[in-house]
C-alpha atoms as a PDB file:
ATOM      1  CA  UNK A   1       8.377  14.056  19.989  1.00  0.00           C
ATOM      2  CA  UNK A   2       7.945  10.228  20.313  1.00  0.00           C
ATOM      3  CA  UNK A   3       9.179   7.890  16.920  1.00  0.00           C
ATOM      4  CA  UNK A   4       7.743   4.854  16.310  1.00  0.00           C
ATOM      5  CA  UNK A   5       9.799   2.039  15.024  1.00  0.00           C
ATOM      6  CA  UNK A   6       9.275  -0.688  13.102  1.00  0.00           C
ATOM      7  CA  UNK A   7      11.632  -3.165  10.834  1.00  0.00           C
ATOM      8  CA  UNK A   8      11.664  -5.956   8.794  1.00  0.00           C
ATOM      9  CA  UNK A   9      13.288  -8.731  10.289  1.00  0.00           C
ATOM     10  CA  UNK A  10      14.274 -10.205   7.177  1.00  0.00           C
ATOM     11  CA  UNK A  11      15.481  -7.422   5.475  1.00  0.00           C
ATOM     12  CA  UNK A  12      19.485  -7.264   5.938  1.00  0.00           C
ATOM     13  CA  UNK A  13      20.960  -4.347   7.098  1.00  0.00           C
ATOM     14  CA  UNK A  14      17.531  -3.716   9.486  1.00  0.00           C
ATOM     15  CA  UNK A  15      19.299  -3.887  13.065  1.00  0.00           C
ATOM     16  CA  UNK A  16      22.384  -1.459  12.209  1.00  0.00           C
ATOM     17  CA  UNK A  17      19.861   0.642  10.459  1.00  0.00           C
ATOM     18  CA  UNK A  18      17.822   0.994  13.738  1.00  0.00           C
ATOM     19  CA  UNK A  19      20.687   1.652  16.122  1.00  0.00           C
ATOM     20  CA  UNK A  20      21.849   4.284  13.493  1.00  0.00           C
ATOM     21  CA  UNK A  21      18.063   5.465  13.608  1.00  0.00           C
ATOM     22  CA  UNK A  22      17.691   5.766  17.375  1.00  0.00           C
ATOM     23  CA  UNK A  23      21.402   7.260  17.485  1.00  0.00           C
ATOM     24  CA  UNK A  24      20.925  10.128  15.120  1.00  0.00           C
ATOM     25  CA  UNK A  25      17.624  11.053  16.724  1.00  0.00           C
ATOM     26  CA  UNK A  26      18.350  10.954  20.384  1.00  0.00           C
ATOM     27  CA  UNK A  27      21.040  13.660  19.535  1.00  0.00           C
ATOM     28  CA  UNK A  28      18.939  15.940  19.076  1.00  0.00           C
ATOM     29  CA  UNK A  29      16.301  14.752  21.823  1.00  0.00           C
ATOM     30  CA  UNK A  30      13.933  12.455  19.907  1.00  0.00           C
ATOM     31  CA  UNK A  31      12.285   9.666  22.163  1.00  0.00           C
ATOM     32  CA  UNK A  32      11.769   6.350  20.171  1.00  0.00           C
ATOM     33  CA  UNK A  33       9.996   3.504  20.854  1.00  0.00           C
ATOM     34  CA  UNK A  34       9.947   0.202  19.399  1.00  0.00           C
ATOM     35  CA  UNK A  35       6.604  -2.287  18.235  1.00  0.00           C
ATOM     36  CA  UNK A  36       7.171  -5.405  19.742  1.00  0.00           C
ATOM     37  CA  UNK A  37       8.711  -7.500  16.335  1.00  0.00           C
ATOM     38  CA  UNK A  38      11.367  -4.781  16.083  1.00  0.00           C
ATOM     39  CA  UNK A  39      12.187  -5.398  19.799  1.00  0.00           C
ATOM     40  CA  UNK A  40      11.931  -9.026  19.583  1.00  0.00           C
ATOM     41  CA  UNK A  41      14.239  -8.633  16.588  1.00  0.00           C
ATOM     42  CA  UNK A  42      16.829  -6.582  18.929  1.00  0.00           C
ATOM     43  CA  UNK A  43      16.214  -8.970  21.894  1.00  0.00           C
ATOM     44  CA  UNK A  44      14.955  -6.163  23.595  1.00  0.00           C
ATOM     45  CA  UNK A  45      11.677  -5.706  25.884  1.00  0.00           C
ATOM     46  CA  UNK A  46       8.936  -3.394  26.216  1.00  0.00           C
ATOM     47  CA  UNK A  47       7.791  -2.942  22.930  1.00  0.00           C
ATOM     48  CA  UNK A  48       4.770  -1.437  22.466  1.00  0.00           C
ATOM     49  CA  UNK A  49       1.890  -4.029  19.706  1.00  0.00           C
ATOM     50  CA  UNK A  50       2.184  -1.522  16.200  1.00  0.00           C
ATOM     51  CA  UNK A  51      -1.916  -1.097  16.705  1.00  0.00           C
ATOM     52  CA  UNK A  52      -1.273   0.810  19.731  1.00  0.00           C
ATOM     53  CA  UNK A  53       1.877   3.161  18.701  1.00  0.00           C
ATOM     54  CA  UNK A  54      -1.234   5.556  17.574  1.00  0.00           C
ATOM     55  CA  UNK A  55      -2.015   6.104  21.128  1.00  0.00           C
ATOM     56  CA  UNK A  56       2.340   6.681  22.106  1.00  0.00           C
ATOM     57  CA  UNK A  57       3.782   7.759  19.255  1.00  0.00           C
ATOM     58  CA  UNK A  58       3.847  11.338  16.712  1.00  0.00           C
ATOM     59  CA  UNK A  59       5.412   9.505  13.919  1.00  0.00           C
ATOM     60  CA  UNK A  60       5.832   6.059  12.798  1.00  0.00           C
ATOM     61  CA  UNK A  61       9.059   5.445  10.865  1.00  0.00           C
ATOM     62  CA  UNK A  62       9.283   2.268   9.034  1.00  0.00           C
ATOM     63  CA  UNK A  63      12.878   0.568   7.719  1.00  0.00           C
ATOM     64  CA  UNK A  64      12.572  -1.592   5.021  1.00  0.00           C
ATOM     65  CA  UNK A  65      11.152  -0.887   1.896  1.00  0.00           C
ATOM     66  CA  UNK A  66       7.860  -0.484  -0.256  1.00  0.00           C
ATOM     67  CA  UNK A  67       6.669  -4.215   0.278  1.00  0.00           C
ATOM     68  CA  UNK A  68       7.114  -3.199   4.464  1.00  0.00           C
ATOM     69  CA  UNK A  69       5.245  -0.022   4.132  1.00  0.00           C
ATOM     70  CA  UNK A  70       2.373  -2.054   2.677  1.00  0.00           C
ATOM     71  CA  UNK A  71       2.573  -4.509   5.920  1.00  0.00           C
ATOM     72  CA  UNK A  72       3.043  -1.753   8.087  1.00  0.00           C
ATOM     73  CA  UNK A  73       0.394   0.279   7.073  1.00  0.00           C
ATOM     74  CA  UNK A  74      -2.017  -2.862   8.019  1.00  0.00           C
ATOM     75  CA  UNK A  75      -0.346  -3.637  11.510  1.00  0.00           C
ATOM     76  CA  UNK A  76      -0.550   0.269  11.957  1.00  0.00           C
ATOM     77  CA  UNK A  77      -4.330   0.239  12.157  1.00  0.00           C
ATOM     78  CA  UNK A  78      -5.938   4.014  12.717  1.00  0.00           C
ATOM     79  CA  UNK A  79      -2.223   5.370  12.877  1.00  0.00           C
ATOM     80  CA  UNK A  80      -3.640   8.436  10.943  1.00  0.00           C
ATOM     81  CA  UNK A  81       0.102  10.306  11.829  1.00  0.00           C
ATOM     82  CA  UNK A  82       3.116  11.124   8.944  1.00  0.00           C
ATOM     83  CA  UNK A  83       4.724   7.270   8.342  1.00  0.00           C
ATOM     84  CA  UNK A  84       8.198   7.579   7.095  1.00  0.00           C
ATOM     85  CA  UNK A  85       9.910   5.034   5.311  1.00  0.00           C
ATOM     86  CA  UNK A  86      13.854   4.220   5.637  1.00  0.00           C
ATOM     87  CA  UNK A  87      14.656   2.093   2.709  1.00  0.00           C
ATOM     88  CA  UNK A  88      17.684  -0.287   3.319  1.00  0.00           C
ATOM     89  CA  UNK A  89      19.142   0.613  -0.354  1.00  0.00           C
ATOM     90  CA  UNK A  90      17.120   2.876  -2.872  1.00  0.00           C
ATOM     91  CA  UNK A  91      14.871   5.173  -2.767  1.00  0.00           C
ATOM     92  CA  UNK A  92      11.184   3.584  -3.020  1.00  0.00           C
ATOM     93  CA  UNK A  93       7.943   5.078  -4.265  1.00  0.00           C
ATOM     94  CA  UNK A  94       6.692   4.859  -0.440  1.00  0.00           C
ATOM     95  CA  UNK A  95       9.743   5.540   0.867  1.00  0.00           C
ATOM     96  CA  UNK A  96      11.139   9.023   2.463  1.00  0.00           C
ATOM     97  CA  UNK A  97      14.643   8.683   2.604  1.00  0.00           C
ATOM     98  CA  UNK A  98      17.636   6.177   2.600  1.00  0.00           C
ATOM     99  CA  UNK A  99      19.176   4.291   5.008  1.00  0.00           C
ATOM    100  CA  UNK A 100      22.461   7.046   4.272  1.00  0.00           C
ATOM    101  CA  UNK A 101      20.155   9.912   5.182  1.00  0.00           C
ATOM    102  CA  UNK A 102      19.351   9.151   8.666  1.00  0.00           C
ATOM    103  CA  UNK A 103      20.642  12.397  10.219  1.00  0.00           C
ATOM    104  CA  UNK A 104      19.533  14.038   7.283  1.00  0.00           C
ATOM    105  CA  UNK A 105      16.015  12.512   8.494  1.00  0.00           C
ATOM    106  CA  UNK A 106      16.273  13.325  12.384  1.00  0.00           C
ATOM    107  CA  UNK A 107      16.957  16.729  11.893  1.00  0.00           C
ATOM    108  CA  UNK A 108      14.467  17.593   9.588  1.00  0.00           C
ATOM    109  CA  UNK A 109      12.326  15.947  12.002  1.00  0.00           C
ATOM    110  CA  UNK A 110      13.971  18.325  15.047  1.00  0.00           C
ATOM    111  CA  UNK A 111      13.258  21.221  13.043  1.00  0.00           C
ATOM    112  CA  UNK A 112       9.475  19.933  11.660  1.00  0.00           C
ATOM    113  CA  UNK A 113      11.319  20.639   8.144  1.00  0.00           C
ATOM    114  CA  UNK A 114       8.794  17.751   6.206  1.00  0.00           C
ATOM    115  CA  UNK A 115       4.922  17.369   4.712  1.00  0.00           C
ATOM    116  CA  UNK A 116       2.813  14.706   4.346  1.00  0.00           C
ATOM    117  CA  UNK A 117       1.362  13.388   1.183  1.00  0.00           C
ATOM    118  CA  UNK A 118      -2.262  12.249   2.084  1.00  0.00           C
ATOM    119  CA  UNK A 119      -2.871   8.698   0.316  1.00  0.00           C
ATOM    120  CA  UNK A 120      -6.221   7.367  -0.465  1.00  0.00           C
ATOM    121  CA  UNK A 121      -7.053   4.048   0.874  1.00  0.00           C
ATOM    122  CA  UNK A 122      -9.567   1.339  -0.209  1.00  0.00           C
ATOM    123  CA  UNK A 123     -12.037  -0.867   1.889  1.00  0.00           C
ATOM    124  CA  UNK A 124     -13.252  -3.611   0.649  1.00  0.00           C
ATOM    125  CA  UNK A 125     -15.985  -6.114   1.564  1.00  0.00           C
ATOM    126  CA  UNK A 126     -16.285  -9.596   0.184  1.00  0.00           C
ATOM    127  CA  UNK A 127     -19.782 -10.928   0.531  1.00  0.00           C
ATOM    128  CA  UNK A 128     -21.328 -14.254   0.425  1.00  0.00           C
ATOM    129  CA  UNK A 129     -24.573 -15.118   0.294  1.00  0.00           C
ATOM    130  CA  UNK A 130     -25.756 -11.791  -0.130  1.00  0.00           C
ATOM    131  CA  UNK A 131     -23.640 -11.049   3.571  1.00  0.00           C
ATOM    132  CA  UNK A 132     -20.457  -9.707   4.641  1.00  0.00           C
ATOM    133  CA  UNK A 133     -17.450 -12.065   5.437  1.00  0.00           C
ATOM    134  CA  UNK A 134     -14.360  -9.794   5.658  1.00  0.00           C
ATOM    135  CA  UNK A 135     -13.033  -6.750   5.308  1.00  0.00           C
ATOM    136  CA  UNK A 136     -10.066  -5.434   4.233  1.00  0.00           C
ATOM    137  CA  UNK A 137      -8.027  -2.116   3.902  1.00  0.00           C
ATOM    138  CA  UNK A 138      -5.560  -1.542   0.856  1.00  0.00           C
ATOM    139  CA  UNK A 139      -2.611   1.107  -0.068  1.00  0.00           C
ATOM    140  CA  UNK A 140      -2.034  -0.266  -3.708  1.00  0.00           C
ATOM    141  CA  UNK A 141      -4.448  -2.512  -4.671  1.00  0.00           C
ATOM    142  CA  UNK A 142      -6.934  -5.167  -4.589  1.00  0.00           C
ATOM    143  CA  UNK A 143      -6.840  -7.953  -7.063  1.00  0.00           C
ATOM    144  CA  UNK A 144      -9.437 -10.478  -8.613  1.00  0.00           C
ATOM    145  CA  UNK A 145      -7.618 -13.187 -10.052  1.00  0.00           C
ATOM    146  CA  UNK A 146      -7.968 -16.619 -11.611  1.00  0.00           C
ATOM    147  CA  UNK A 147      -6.614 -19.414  -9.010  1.00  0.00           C
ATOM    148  CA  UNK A 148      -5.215 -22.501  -9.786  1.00  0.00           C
ATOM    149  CA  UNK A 149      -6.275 -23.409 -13.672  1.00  0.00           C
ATOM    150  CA  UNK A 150      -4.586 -21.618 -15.961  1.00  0.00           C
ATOM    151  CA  UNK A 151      -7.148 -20.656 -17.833  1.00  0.00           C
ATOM    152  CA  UNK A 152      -9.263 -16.902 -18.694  1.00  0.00           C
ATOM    153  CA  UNK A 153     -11.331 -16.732 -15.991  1.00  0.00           C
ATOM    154  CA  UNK A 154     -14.753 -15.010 -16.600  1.00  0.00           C
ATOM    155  CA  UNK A 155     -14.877 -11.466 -14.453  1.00  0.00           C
ATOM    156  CA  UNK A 156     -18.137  -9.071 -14.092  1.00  0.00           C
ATOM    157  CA  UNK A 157     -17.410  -5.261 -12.994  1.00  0.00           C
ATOM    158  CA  UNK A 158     -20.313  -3.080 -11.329  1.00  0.00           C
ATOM    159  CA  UNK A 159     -19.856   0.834 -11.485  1.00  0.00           C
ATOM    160  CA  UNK A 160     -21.868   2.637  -8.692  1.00  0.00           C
ATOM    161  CA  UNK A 161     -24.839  -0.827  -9.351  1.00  0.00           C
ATOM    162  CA  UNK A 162     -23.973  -0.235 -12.943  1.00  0.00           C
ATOM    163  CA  UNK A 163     -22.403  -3.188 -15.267  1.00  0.00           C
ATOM    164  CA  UNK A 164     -19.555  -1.789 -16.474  1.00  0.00           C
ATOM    165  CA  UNK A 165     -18.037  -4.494 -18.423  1.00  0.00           C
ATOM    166  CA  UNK A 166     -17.648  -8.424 -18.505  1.00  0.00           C
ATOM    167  CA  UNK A 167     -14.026  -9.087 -18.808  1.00  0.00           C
ATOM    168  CA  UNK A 168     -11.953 -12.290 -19.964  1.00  0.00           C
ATOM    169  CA  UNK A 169      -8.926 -11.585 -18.741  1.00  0.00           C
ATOM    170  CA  UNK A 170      -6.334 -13.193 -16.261  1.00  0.00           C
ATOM    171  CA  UNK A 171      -7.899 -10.879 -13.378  1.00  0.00           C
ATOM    172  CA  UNK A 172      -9.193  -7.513 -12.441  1.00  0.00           C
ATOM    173  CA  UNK A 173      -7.272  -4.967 -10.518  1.00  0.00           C
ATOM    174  CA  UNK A 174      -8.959  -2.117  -8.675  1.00  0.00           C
ATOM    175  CA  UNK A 175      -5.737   0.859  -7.465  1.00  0.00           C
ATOM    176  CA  UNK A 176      -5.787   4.023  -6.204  1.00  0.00           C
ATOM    177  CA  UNK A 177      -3.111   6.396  -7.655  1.00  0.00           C
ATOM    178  CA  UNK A 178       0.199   5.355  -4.908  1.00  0.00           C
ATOM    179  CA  UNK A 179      -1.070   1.732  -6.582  1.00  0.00           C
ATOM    180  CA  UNK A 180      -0.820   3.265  -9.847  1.00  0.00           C
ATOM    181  CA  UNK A 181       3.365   2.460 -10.279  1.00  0.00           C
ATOM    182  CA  UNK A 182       2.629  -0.702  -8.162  1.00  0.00           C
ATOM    183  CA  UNK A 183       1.071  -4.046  -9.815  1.00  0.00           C
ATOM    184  CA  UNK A 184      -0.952  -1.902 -12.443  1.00  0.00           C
ATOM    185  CA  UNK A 185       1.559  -0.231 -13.839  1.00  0.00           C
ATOM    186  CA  UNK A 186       2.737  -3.726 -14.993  1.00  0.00           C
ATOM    187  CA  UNK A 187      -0.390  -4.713 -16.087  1.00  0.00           C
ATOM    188  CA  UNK A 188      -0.320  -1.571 -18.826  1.00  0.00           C
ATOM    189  CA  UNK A 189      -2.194   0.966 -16.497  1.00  0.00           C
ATOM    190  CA  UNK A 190      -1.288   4.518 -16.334  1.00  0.00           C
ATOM    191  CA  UNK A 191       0.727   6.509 -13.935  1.00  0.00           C
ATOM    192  CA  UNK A 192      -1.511   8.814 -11.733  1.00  0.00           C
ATOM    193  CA  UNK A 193      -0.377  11.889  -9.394  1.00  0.00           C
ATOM    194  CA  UNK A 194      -1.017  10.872  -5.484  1.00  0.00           C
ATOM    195  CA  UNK A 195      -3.318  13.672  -4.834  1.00  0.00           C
ATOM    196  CA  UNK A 196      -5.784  12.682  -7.327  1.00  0.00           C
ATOM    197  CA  UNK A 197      -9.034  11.855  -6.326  1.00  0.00           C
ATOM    198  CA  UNK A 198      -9.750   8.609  -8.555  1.00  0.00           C
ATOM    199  CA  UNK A 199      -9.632   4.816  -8.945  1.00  0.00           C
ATOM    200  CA  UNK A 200      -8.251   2.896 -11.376  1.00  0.00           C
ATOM    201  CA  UNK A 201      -9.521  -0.520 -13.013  1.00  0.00           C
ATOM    202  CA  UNK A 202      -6.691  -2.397 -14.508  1.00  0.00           C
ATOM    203  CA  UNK A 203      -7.571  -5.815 -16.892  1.00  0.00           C
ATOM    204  CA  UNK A 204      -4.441  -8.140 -16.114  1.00  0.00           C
ATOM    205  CA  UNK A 205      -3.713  -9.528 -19.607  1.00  0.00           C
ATOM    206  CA  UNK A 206      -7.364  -9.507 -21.350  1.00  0.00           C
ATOM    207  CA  UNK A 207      -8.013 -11.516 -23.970  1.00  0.00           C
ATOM    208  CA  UNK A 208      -9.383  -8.243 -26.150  1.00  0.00           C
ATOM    209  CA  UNK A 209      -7.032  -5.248 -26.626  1.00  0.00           C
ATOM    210  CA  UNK A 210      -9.899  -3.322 -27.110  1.00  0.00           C
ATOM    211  CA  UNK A 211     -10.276  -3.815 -23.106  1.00  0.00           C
ATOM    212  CA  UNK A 212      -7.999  -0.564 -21.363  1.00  0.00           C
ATOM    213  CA  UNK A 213      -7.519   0.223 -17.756  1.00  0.00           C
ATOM    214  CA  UNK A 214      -9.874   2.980 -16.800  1.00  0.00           C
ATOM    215  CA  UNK A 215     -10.324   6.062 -14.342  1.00  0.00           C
ATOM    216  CA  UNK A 216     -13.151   6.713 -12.118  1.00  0.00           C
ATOM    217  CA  UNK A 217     -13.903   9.296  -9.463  1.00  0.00           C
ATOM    218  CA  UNK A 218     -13.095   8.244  -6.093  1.00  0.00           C
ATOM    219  CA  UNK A 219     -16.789   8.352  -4.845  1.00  0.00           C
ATOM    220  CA  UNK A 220     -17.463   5.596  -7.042  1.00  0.00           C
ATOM    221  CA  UNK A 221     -18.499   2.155  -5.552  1.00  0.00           C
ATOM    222  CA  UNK A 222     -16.772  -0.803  -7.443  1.00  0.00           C
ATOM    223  CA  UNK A 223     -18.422  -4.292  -7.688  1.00  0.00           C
ATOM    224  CA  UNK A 224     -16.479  -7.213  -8.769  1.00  0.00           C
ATOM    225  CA  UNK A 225     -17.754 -10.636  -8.974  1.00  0.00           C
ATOM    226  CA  UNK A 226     -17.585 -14.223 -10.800  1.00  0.00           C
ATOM    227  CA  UNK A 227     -20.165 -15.551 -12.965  1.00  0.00           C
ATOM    228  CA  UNK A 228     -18.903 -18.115 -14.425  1.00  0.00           C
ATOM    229  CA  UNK A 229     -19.275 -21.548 -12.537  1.00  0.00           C
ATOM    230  CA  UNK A 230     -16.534 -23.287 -15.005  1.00  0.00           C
ATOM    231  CA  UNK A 231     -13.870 -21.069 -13.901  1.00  0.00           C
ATOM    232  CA  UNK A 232     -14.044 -22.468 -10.793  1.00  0.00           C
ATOM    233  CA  UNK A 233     -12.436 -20.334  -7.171  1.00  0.00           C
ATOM    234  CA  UNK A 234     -10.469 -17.336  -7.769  1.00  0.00           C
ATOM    235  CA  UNK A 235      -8.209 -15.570  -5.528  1.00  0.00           C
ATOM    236  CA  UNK A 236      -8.733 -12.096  -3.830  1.00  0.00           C
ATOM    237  CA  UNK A 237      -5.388 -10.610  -2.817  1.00  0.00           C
ATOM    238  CA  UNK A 238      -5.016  -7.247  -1.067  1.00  0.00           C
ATOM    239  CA  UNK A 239      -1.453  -5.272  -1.381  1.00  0.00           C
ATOM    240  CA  UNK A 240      -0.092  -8.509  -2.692  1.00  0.00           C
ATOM    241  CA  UNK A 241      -0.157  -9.593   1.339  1.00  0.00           C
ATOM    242  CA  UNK A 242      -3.991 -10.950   2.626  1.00  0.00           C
ATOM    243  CA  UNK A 243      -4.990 -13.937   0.365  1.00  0.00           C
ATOM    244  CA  UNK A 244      -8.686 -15.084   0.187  1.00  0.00           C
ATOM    245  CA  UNK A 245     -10.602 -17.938  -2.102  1.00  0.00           C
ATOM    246  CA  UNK A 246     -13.484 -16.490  -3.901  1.00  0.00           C
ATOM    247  CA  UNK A 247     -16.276 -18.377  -5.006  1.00  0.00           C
ATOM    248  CA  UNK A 248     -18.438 -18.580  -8.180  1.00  0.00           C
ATOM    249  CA  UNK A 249     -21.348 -16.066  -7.130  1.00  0.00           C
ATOM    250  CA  UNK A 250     -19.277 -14.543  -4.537  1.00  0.00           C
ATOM    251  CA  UNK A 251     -19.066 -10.412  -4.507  1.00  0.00           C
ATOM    252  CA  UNK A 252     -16.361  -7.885  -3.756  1.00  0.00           C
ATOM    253  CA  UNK A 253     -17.769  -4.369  -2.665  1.00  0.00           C
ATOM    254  CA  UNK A 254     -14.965  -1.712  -3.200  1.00  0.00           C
ATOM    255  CA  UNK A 255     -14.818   1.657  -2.121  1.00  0.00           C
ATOM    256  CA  UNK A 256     -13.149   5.073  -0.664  1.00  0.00           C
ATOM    257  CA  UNK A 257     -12.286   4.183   2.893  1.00  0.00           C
ATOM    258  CA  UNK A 258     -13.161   6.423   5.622  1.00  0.00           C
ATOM    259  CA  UNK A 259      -9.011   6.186   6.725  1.00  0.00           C
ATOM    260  CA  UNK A 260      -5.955   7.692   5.081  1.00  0.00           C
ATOM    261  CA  UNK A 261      -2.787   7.097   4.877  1.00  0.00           C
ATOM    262  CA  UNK A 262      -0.026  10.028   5.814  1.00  0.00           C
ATOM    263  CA  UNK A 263       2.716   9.453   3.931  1.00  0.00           C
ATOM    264  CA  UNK A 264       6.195  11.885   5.415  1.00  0.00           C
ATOM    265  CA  UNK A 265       8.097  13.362   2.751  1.00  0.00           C
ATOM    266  CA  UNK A 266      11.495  15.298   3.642  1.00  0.00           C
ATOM    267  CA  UNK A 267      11.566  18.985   1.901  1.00  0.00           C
ATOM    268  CA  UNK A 268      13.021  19.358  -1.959  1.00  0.00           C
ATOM    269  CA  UNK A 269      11.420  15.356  -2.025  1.00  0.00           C
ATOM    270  CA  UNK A 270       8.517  14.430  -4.270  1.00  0.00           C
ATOM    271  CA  UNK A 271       6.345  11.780  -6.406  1.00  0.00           C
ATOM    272  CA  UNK A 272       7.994  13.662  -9.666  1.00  0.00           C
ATOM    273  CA  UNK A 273      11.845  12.745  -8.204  1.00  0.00           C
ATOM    274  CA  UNK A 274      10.798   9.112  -7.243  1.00  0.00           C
ATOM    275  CA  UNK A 275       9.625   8.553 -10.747  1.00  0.00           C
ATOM    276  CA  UNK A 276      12.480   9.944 -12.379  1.00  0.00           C
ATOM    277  CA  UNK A 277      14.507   7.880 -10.223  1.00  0.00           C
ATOM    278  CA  UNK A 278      12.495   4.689 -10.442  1.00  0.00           C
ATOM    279  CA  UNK A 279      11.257   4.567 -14.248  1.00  0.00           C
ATOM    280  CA  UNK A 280      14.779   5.637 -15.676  1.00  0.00           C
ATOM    281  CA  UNK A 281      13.532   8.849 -17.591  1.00  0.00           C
ATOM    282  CA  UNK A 282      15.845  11.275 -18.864  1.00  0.00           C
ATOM    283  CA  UNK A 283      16.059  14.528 -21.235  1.00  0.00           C
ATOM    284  CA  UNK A 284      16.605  14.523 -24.593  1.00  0.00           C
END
């Protein structure tokens, strides 16, 4: 078995944590292989651009946390193989084990003792002038949000070429469900098990209650768009990472991609744990 590594290099503790990493599983005959940041960060050459580790590597592990799975899973490209996070600290949503676990990690890796959670991922196409300018691929989220005035901004949402509803809100935010305990859980929008094959669209602060996040089926083809010339440019963001200025009249096309996203998860580990973990709940 070949392992993929990549780090954040500004996430402290990331160089012990990979020496620990390549320790524990080259005891029990685990090649690794670095991308080429995670080497540059070690000083080290020969690593290998993350958009080719599909081609070298059987699994990709990632240390850092939820906001470096995000960035990994764009430098990772087609990397359709089990990611596993190391957080440096807690346990994360994305996340497969700790930086405390790595032996724990190796061997169940040694003994193929893990699953993978399939994650939806969404494309999604801005156009202008009734053409395509760029595409992007999203874990969490895609947002439509106002830009620089501080103001309601004016939002139009299309359902499969059907209007769904003209919002005044602060933006719109289109998740799947690992985005569900991301950006629109803040927002007020529900939590939703990985495995379920929907959307959600999330109003960010609307300016009538009345206006709820809703859930669609996964097949469904989401238009959002400006109409509203006053409002001015919005911004597009993608995963909170890929910015882009969208203009009055400009569209965003928004579906299922044709990728996925193969999230590792170590046995007696699930989404049920992470949330108890993360949101605090307890028994009465």
């Amino acid at each position: 078995m070949n392992v993929g590594i990549l780090a954040n290099p500004h996430k402290p503790g990331s160089v012990p944590t990979i020496q620990a990493l390549r320790t524990a599983l080259a005891a029990r005959s685990i090649n690794t292989l670095l991308d080429t940041q995670t080497a540059d960060l070690l000083g080290e050459s020969g690593g290998i651009p993350a958009g080719e580790l599909n081609h070298h590597a059987d699994v990709a592990a990632v240390i850092g946390g939820d906001g470096t799975m995000l960035n990994a899973m764009s430098r990772l490209g087609d990397f359709e193989k089990p990611v596993a996070g190391i957080n440096v600290g807690n346990l994360g949503f994305l996340t497969s084990c700790t930086d405390d676990e790595l032996d724990v990690f190796a061997a169940a890796l040694a003994d193929g003792n893990f699953t993978t959670s399939v994650r939806t991922l969404l494309e999604a196409n801005v156009h202008r002038d009734g053409k395509p300018v760029r595409s992007f691929t999203a874990l969490n989220e895609v947002t439509l949000a106002r830009g620089v005035t501080g103001r309601l901004v004016s939002l139009r949402a299309r359902v499969n070429g059907e209007l769904l509803n003209d919002y005044r809100a602060d933006g719109l935010i289109v998740g799947t469900p690992t985005g569900s305990t991301a950006y629109s859980l803040s927002a007020g929008g529900p939590l939703i098990s990985p495995g379920a094959g929907v959307f959600l669209i999330t109003p960010i602060c609307p300016h009538s209650l009345s206006q709820r996040a809703l859930v669609l089926a996964d097949s469904s083809v989401v238009e959002l768009s400006s109409e509203d010339r006053e409002c001015g440019p919005m911004i597009f963001t993608v995963d909170g990472r890929d910015s882009v200025r969208i203009e009055p009249g400009d569209c965003i096309e928004v579906r299922k991609s044709s990728r996925s996203f193969h999230l590792l998860r170590l046995e007696g580990r699930s989404f049920y744990e992470a949330l108890r973990q993360k949101l605090g709940w307890q028994g009465v």
